[in-house]
C-alpha atoms as a PDB file:
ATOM      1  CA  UNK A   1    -153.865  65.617 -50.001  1.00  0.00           C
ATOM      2  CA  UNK A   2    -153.066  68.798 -52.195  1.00  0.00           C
ATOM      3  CA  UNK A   3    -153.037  66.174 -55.389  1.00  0.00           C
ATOM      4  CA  UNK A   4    -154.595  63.223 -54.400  1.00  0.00           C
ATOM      5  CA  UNK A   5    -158.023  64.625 -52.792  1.00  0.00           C
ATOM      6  CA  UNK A   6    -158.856  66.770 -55.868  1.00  0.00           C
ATOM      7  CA  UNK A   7    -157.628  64.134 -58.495  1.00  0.00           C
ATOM      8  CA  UNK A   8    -160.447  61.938 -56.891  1.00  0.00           C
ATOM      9  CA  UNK A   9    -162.959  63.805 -56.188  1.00  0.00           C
ATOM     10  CA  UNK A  10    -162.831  65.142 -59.259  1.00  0.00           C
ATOM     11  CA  UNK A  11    -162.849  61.752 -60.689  1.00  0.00           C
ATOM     12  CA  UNK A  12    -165.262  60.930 -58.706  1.00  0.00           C
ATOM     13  CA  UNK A  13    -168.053  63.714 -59.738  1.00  0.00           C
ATOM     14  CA  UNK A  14    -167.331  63.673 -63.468  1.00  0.00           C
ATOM     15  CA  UNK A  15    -170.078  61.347 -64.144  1.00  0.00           C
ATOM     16  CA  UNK A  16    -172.609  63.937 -62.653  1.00  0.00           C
ATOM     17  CA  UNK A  17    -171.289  66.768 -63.906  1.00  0.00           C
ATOM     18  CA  UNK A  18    -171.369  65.547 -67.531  1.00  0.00           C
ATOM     19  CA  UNK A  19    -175.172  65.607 -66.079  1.00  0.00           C
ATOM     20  CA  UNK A  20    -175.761  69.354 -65.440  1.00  0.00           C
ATOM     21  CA  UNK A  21    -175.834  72.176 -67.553  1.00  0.00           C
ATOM     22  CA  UNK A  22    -173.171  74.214 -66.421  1.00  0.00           C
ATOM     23  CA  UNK A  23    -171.175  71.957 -64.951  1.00  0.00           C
ATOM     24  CA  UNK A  24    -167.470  73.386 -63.951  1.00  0.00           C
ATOM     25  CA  UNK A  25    -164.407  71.900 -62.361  1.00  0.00           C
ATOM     26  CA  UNK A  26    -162.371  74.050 -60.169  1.00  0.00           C
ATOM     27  CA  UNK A  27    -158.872  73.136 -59.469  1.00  0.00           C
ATOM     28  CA  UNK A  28    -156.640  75.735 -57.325  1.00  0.00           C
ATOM     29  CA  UNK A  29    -152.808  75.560 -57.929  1.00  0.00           C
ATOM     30  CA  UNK A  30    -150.064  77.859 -56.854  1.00  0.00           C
ATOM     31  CA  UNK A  31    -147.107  80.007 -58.346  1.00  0.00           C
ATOM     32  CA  UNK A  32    -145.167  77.802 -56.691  1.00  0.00           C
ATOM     33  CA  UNK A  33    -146.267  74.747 -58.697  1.00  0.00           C
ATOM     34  CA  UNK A  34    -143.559  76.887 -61.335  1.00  0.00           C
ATOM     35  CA  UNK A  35    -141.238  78.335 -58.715  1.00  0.00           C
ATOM     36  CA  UNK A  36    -140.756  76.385 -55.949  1.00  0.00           C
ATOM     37  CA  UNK A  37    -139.191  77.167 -52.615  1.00  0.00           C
ATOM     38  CA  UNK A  38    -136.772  75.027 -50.917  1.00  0.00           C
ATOM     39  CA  UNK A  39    -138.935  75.072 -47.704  1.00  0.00           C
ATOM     40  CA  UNK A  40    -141.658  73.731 -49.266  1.00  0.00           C
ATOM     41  CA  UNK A  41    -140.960  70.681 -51.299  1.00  0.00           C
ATOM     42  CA  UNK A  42    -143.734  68.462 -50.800  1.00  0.00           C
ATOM     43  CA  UNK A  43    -146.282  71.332 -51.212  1.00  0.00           C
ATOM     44  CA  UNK A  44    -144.665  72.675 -54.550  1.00  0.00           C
ATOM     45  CA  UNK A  45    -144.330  68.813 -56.158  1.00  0.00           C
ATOM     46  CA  UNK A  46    -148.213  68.282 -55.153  1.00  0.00           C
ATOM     47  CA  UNK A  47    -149.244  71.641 -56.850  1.00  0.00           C
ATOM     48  CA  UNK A  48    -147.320  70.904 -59.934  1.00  0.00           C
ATOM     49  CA  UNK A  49    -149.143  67.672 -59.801  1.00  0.00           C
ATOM     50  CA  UNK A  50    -152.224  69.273 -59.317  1.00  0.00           C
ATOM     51  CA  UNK A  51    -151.548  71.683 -62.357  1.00  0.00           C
ATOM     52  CA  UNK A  52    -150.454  69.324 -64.274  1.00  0.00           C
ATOM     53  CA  UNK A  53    -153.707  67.335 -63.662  1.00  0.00           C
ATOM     54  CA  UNK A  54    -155.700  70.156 -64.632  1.00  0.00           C
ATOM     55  CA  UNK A  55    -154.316  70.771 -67.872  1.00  0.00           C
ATOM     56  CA  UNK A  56    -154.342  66.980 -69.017  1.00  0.00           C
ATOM     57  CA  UNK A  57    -158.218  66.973 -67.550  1.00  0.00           C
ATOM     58  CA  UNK A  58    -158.933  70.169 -69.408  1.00  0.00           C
ATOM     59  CA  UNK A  59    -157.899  68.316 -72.657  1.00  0.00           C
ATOM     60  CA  UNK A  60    -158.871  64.686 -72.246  1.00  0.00           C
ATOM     61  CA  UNK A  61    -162.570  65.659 -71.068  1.00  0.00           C
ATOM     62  CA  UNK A  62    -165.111  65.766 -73.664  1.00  0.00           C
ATOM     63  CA  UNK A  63    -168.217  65.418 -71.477  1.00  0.00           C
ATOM     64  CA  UNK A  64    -171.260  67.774 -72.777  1.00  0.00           C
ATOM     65  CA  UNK A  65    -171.661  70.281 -70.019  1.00  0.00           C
ATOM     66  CA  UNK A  66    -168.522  70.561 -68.616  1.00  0.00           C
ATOM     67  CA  UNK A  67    -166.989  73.492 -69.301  1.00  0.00           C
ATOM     68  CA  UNK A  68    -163.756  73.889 -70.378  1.00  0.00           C
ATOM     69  CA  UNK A  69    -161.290  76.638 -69.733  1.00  0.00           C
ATOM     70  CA  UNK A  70    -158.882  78.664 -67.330  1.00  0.00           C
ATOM     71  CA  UNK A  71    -159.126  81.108 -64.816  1.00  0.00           C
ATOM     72  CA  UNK A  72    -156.117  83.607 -63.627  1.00  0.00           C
ATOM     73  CA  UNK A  73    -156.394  84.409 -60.136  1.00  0.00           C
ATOM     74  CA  UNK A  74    -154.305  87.944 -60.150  1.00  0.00           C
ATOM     75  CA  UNK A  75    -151.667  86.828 -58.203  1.00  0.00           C
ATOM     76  CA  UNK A  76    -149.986  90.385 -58.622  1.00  0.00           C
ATOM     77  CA  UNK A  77    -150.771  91.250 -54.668  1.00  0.00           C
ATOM     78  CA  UNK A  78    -149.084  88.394 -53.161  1.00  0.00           C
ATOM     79  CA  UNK A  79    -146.005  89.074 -50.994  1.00  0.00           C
ATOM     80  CA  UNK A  80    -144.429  85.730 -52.368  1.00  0.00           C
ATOM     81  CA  UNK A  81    -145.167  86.905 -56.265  1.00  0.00           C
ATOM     82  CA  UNK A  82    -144.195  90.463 -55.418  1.00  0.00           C
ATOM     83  CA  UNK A  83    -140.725  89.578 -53.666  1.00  0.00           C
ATOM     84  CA  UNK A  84    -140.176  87.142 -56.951  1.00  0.00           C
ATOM     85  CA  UNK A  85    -140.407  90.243 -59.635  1.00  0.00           C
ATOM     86  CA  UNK A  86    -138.114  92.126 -57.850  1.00  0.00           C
ATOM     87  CA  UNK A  87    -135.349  89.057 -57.492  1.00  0.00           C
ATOM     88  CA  UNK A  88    -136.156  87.973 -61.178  1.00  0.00           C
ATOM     89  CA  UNK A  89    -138.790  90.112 -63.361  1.00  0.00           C
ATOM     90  CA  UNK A  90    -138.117  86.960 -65.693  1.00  0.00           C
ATOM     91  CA  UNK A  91    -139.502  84.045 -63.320  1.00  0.00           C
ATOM     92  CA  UNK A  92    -142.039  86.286 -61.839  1.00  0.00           C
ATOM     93  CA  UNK A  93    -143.528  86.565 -66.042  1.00  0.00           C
ATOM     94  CA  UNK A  94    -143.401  83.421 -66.308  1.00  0.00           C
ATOM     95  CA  UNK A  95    -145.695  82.290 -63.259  1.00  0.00           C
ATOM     96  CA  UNK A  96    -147.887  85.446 -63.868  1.00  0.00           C
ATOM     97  CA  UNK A  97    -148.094  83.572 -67.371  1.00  0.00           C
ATOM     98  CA  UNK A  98    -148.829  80.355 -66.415  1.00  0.00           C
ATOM     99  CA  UNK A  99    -145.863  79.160 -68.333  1.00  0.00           C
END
């Protein structure tokens, strides 16, 4: 459901957002999409999917009114991102990064 459910909906509601104005699509990954922990496979691999979707969706969409872009969420205050600077300043750049 972390990939699938926003892949469709999003598919979906792109005919009536191409409709509005400001039309925006909202897609919420996680730092572990980049870094994933061994405890969490499934959840990692579906927001990696979900990122992955975003960016591809971000460039193949060429609707008039639907905004195009990126937002950050400051992920500096998480525990999870907080514990990975200190192990690895390195990987913790790279998911602050997006990369």
């Amino acid at each position: 459901m972390n990939f699938a459910g926003p892949a469709e909906l999003t598919r979906l509601l792109l005919p009536d957002l191409a409709r509005e104005q400001s039309a925006q699509v909202v897609l919420v990954t996680s730092g572990l999409a980049l870094a994933p922990k061994r405890s969490s496979p499934v959840y990692c691999a579906s927001k990696a999917a979900l990122r992955s979707f975003a960016k591809s969706l971000r460039a193949q969409v060429h609707l008039d009114g639907v905004a195009k872009g990126r937002a950050e969420i400051d992920v500096g205050a998480t525990a999870l991102l907080r514990l990975i600077l200190r192990l690895s300043p390195a990987l913790g750049e790279r998911i602050m990064i997006g990369r």
